[in-house]
PDB file of N, CA and C in Angstrom:
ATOM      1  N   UNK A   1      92.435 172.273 136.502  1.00  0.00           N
ATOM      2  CA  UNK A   1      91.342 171.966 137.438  1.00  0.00           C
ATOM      3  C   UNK A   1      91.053 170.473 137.364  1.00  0.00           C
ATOM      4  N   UNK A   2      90.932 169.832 138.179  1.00  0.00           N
ATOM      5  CA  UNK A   2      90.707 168.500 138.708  1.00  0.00           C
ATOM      6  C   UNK A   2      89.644 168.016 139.895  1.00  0.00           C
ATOM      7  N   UNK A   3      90.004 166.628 139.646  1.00  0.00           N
ATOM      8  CA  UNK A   3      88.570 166.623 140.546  1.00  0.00           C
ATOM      9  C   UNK A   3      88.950 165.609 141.703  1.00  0.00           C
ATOM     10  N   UNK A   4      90.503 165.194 141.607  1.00  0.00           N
ATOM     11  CA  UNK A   4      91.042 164.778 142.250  1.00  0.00           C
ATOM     12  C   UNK A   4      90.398 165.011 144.042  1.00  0.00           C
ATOM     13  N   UNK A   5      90.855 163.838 144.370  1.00  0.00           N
ATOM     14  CA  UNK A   5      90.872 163.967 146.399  1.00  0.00           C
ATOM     15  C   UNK A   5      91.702 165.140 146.441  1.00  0.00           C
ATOM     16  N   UNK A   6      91.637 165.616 148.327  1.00  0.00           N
ATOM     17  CA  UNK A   6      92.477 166.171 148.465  1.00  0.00           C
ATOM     18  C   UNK A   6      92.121 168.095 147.949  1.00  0.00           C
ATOM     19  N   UNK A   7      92.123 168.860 149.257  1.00  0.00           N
ATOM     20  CA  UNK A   7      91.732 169.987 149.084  1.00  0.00           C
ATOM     21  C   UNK A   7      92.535 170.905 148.066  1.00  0.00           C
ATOM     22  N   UNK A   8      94.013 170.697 147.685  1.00  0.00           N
ATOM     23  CA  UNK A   8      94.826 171.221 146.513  1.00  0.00           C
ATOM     24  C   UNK A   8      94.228 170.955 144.968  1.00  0.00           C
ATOM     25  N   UNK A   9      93.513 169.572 145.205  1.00  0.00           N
ATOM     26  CA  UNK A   9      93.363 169.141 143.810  1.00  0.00           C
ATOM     27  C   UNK A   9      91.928 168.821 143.737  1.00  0.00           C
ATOM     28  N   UNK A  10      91.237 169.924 144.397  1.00  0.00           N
ATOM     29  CA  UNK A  10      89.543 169.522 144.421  1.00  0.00           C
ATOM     30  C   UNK A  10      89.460 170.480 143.033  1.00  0.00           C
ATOM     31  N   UNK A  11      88.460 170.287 142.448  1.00  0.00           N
ATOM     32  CA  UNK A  11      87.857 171.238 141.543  1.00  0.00           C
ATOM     33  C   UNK A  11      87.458 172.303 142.105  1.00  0.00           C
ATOM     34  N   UNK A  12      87.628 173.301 141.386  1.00  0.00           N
ATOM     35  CA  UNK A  12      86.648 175.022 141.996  1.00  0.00           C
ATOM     36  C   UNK A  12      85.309 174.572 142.511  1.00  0.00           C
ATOM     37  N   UNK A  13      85.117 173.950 141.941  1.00  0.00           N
ATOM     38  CA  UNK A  13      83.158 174.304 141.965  1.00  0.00           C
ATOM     39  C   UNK A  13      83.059 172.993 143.219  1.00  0.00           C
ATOM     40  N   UNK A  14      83.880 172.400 143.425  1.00  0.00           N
ATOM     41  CA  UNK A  14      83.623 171.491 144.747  1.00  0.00           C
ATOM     42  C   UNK A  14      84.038 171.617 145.663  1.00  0.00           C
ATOM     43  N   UNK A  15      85.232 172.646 145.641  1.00  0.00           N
ATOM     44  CA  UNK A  15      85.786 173.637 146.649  1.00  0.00           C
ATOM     45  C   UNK A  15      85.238 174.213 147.324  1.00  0.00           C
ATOM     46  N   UNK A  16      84.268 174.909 146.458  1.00  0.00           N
ATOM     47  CA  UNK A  16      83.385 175.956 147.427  1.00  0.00           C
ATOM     48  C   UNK A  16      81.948 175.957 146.697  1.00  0.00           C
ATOM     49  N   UNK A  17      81.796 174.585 146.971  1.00  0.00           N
ATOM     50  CA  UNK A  17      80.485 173.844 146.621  1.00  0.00           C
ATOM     51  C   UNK A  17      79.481 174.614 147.556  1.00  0.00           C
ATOM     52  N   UNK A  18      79.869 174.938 149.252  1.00  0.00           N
ATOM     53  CA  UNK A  18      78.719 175.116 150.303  1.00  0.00           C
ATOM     54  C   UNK A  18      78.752 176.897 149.876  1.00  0.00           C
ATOM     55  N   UNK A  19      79.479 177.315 149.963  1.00  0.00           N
ATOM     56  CA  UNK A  19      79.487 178.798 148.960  1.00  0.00           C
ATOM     57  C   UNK A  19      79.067 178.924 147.596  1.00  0.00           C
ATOM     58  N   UNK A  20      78.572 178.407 147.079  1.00  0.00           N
ATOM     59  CA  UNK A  20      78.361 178.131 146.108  1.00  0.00           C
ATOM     60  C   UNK A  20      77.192 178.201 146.076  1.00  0.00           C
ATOM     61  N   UNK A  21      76.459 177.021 146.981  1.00  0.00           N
ATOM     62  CA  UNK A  21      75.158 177.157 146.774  1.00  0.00           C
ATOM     63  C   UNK A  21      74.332 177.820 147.602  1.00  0.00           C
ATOM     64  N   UNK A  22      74.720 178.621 148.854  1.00  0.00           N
ATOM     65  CA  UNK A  22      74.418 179.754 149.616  1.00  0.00           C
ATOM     66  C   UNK A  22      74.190 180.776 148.702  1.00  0.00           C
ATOM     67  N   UNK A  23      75.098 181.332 147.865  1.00  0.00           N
ATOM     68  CA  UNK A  23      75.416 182.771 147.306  1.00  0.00           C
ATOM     69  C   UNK A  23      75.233 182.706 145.832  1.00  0.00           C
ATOM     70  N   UNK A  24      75.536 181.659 145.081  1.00  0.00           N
ATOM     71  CA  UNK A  24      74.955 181.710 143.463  1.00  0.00           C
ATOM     72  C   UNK A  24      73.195 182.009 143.699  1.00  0.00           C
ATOM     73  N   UNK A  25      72.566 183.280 142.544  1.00  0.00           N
ATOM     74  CA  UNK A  25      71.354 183.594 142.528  1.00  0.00           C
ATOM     75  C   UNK A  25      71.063 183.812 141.231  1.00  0.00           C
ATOM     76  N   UNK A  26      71.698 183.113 140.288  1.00  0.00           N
ATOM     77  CA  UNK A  26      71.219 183.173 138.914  1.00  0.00           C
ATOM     78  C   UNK A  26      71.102 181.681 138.639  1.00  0.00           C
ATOM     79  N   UNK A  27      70.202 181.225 138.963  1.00  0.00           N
ATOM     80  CA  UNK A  27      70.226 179.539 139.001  1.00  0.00           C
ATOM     81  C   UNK A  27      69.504 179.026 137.954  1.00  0.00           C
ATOM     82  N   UNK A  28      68.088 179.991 137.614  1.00  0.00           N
ATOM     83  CA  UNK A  28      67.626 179.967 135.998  1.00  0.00           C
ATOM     84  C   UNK A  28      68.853 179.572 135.276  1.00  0.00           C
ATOM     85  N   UNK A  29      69.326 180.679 134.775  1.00  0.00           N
ATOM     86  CA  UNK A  29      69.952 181.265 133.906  1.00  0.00           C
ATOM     87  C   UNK A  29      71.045 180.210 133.619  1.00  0.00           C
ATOM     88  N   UNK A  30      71.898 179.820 135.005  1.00  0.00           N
ATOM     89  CA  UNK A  30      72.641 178.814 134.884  1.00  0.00           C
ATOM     90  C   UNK A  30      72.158 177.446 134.161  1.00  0.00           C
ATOM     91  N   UNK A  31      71.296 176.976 134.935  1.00  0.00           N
ATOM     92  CA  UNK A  31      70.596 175.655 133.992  1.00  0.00           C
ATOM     93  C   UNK A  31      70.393 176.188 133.125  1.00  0.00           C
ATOM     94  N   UNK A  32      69.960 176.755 132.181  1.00  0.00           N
ATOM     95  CA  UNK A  32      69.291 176.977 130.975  1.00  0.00           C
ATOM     96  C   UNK A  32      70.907 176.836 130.023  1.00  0.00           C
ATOM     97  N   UNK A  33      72.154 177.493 130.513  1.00  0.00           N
ATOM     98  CA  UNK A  33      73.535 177.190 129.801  1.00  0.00           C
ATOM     99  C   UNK A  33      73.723 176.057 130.148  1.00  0.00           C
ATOM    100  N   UNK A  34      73.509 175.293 131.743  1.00  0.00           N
ATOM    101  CA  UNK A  34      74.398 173.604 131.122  1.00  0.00           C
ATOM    102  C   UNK A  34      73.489 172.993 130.466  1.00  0.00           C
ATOM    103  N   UNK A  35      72.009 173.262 130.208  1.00  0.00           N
ATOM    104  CA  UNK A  35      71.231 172.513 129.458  1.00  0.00           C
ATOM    105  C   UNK A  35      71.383 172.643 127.746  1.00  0.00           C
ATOM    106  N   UNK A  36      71.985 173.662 127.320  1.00  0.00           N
ATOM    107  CA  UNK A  36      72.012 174.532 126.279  1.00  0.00           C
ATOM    108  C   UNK A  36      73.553 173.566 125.541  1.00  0.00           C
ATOM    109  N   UNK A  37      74.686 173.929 126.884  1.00  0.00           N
ATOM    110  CA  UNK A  37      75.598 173.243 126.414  1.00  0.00           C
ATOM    111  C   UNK A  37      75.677 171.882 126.198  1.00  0.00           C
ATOM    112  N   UNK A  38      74.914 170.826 126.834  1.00  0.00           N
ATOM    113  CA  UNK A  38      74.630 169.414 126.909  1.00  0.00           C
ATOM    114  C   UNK A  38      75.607 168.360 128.095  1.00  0.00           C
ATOM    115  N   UNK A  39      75.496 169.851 129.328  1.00  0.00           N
ATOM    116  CA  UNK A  39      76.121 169.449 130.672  1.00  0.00           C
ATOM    117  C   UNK A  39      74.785 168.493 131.239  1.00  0.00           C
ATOM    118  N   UNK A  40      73.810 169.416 131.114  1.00  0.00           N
ATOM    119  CA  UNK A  40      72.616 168.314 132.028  1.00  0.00           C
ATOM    120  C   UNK A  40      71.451 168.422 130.760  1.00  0.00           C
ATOM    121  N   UNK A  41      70.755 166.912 130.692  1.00  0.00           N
ATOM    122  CA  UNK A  41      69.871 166.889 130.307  1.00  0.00           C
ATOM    123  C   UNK A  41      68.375 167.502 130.858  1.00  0.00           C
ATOM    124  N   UNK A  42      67.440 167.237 129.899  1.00  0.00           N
ATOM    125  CA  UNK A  42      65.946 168.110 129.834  1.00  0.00           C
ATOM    126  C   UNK A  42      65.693 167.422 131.558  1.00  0.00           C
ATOM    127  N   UNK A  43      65.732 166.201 131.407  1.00  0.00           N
ATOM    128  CA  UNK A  43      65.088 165.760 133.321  1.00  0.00           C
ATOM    129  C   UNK A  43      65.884 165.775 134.402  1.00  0.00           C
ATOM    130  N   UNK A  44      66.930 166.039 133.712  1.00  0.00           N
ATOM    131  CA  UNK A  44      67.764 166.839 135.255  1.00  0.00           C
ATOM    132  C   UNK A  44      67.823 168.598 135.361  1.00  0.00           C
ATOM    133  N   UNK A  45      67.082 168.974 134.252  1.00  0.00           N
ATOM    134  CA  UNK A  45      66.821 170.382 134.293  1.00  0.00           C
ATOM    135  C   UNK A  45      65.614 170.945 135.004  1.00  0.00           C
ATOM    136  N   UNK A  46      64.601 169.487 134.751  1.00  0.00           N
ATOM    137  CA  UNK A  46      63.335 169.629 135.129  1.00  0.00           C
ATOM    138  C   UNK A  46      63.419 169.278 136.309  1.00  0.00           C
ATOM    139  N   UNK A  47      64.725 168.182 136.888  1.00  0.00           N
ATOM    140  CA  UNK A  47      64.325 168.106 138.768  1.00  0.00           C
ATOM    141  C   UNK A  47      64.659 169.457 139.427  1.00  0.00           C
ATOM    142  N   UNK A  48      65.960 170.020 138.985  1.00  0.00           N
ATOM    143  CA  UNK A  48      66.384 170.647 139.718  1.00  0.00           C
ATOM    144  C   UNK A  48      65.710 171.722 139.797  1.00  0.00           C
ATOM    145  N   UNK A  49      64.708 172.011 138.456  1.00  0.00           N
ATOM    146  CA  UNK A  49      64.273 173.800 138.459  1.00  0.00           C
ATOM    147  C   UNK A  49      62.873 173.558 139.519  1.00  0.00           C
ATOM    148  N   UNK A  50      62.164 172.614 139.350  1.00  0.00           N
ATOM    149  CA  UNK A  50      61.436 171.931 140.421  1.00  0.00           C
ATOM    150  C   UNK A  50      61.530 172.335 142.030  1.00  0.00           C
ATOM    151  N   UNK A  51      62.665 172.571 141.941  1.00  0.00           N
ATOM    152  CA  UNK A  51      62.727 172.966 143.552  1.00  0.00           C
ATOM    153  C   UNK A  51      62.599 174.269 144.407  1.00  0.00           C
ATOM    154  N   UNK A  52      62.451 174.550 145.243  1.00  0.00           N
ATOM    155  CA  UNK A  52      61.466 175.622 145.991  1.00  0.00           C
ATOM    156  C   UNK A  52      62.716 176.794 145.256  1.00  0.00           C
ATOM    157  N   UNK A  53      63.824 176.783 146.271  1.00  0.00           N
ATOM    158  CA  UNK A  53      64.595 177.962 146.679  1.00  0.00           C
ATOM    159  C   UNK A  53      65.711 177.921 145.871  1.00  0.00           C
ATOM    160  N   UNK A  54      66.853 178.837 145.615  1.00  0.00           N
ATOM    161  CA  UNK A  54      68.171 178.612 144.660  1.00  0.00           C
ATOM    162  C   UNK A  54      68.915 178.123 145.293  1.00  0.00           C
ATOM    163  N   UNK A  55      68.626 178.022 146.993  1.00  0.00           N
ATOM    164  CA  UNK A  55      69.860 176.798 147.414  1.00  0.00           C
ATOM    165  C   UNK A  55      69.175 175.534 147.271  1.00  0.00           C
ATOM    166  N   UNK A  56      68.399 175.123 147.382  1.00  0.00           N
ATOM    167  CA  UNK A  56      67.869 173.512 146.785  1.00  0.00           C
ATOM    168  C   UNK A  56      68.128 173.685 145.628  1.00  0.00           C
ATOM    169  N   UNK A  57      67.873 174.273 144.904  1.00  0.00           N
ATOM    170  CA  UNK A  57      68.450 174.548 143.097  1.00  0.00           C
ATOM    171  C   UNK A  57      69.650 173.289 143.256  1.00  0.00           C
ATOM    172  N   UNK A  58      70.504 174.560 143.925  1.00  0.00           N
ATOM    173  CA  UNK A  58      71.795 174.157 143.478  1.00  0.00           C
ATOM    174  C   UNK A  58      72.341 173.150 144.519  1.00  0.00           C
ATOM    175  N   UNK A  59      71.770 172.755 145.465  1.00  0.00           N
ATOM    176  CA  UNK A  59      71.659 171.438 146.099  1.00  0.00           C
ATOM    177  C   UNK A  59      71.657 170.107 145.395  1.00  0.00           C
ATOM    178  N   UNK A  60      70.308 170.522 144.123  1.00  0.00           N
ATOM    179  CA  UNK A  60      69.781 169.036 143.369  1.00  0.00           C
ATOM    180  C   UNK A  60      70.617 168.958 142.303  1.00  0.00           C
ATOM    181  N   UNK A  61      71.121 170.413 141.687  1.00  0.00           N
ATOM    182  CA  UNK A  61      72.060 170.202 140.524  1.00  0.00           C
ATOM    183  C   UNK A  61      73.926 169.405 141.327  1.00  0.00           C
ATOM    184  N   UNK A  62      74.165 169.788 142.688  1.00  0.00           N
ATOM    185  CA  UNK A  62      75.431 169.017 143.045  1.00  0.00           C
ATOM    186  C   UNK A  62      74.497 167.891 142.968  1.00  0.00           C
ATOM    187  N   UNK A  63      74.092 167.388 143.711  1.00  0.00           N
ATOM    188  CA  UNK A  63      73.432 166.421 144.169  1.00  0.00           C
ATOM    189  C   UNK A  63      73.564 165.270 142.897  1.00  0.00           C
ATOM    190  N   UNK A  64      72.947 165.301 141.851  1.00  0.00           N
ATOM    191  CA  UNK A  64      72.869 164.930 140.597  1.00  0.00           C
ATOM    192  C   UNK A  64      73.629 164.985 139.668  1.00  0.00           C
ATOM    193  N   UNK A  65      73.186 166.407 138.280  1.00  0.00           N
ATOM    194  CA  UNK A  65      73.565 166.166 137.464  1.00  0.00           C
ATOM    195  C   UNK A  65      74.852 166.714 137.394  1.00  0.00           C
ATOM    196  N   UNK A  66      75.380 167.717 138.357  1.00  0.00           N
ATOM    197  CA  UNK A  66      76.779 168.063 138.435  1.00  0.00           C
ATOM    198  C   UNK A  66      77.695 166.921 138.928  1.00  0.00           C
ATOM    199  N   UNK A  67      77.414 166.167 139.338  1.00  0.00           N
ATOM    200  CA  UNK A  67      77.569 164.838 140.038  1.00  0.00           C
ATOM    201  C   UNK A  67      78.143 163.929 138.881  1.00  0.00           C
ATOM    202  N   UNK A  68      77.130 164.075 138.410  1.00  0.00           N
ATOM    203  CA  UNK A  68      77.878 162.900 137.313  1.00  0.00           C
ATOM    204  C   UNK A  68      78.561 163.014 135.827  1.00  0.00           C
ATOM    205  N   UNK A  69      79.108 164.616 136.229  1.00  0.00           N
ATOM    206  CA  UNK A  69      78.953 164.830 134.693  1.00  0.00           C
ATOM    207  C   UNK A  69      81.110 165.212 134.631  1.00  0.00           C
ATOM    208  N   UNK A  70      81.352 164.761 135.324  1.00  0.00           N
ATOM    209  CA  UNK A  70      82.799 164.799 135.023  1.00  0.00           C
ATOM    210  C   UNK A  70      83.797 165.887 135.028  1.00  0.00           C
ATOM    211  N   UNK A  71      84.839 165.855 135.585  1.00  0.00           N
ATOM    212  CA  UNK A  71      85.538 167.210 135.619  1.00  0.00           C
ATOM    213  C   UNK A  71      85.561 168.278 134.284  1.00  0.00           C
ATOM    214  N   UNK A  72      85.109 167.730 133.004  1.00  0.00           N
ATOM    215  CA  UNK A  72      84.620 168.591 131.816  1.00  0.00           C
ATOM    216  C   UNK A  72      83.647 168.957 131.875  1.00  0.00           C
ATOM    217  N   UNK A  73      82.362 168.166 132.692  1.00  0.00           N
ATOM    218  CA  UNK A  73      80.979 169.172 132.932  1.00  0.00           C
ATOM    219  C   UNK A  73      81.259 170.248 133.621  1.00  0.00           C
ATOM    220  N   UNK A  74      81.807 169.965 134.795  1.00  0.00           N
ATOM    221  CA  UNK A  74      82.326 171.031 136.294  1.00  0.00           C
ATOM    222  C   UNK A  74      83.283 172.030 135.183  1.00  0.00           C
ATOM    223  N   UNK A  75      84.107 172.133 134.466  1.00  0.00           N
ATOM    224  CA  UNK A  75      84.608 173.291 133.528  1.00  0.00           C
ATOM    225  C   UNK A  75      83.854 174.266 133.083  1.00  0.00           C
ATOM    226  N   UNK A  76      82.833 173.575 132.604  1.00  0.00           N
ATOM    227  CA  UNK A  76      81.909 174.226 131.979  1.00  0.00           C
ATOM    228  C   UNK A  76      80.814 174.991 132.597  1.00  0.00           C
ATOM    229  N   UNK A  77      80.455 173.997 133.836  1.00  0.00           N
ATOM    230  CA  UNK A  77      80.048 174.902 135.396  1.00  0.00           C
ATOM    231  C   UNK A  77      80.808 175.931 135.536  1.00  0.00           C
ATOM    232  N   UNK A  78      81.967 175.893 135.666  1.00  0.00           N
ATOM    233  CA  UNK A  78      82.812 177.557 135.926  1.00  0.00           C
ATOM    234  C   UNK A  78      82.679 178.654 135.395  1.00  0.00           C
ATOM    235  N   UNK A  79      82.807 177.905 133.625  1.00  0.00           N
ATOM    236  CA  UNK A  79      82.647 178.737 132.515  1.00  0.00           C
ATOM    237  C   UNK A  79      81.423 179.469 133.206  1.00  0.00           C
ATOM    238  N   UNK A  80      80.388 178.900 133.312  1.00  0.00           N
ATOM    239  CA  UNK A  80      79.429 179.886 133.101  1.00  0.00           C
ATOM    240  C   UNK A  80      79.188 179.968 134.555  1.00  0.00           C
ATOM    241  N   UNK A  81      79.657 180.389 135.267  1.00  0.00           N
ATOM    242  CA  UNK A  81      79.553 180.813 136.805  1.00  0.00           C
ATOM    243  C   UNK A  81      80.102 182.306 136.785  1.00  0.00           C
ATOM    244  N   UNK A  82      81.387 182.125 135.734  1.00  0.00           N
ATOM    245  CA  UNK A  82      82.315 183.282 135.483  1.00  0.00           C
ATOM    246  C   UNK A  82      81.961 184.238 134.665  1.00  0.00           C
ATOM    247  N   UNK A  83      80.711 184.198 134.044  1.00  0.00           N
ATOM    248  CA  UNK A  83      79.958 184.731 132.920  1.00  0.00           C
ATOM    249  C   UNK A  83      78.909 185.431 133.178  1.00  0.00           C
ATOM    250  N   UNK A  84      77.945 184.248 134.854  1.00  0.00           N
ATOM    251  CA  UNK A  84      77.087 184.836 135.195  1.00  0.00           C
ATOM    252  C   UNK A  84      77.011 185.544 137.012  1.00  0.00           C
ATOM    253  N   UNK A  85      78.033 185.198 137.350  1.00  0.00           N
ATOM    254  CA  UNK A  85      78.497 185.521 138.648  1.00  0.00           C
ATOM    255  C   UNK A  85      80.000 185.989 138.808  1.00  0.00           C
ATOM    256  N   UNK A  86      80.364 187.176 138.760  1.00  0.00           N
ATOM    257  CA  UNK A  86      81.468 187.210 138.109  1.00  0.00           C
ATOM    258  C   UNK A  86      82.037 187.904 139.592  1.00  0.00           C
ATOM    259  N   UNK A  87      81.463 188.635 140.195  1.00  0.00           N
ATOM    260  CA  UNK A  87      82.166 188.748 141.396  1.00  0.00           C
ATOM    261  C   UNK A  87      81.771 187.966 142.330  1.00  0.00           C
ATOM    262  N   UNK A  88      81.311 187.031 142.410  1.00  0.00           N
ATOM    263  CA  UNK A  88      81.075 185.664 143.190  1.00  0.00           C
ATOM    264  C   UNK A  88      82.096 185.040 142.838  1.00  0.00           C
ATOM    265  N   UNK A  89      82.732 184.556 141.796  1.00  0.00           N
ATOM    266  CA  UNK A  89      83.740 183.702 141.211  1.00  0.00           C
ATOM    267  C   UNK A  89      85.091 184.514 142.030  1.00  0.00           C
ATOM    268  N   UNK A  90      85.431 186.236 141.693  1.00  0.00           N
ATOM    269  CA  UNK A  90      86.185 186.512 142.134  1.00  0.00           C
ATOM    270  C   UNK A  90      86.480 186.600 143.380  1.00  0.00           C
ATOM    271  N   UNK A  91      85.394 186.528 144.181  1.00  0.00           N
ATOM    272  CA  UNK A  91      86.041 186.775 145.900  1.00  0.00           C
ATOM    273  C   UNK A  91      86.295 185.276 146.261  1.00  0.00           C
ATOM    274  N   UNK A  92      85.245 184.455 145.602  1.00  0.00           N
ATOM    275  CA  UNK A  92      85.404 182.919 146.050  1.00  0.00           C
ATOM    276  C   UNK A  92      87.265 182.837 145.660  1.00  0.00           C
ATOM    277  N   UNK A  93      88.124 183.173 144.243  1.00  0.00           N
ATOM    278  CA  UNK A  93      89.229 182.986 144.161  1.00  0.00           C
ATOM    279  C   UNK A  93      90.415 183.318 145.246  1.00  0.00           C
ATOM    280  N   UNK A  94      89.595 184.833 145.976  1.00  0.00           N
ATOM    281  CA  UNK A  94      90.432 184.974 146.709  1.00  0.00           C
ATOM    282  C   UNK A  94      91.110 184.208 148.069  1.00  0.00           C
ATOM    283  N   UNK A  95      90.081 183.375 148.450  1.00  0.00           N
ATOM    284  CA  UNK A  95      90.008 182.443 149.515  1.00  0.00           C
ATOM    285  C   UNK A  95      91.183 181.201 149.309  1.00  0.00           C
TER     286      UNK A  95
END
């Protein structure tokens, strides 16, 4: 997984970034693991949980701290996408 240009060599989680943040609904749960793991810090935990709905959630977390946290943060985004959305992960694969 990469984070490369180019739709072959996009990362998962930027692939289907707009699916992503339509249909992920464990958005707690998620921050609380990249915060846990030391993907996003306490004030990028605090903007994003800040926000009304789980698609702004996960709007402010691309937006930001998924943003800057490197194709090893975005791994670790999967990791726990695959942990906590597990047939979300799988139909998204099928595409």
């Amino acid at each position: 997984l990469s984070c490369s240009p180019g739709t072959l060599n996009k990362h998962f989680v930027d692939k289907h970034r707009t699916a992503l943040i339509q249909r992920v609904s464990t958005v707690p749960s998620l921050l609380d693991e990249l915060l846990v793991r030391g993907v996003i810090k306490q004030e990028g935990y605090n903007t994003v949980m800040a926000q009304a709905t789980s698609q702004a959630m996960m709007r402010e977390l691309y937006k930001g701290p998924l943003n800057a946290c490197g194709s090893s943060g975005k791994d670790i985004f999967y990791e726990i996408l695959e942990e906590l959305e597990p047939f979300l992960i799988s139909d998204l694969k099928k595409l």
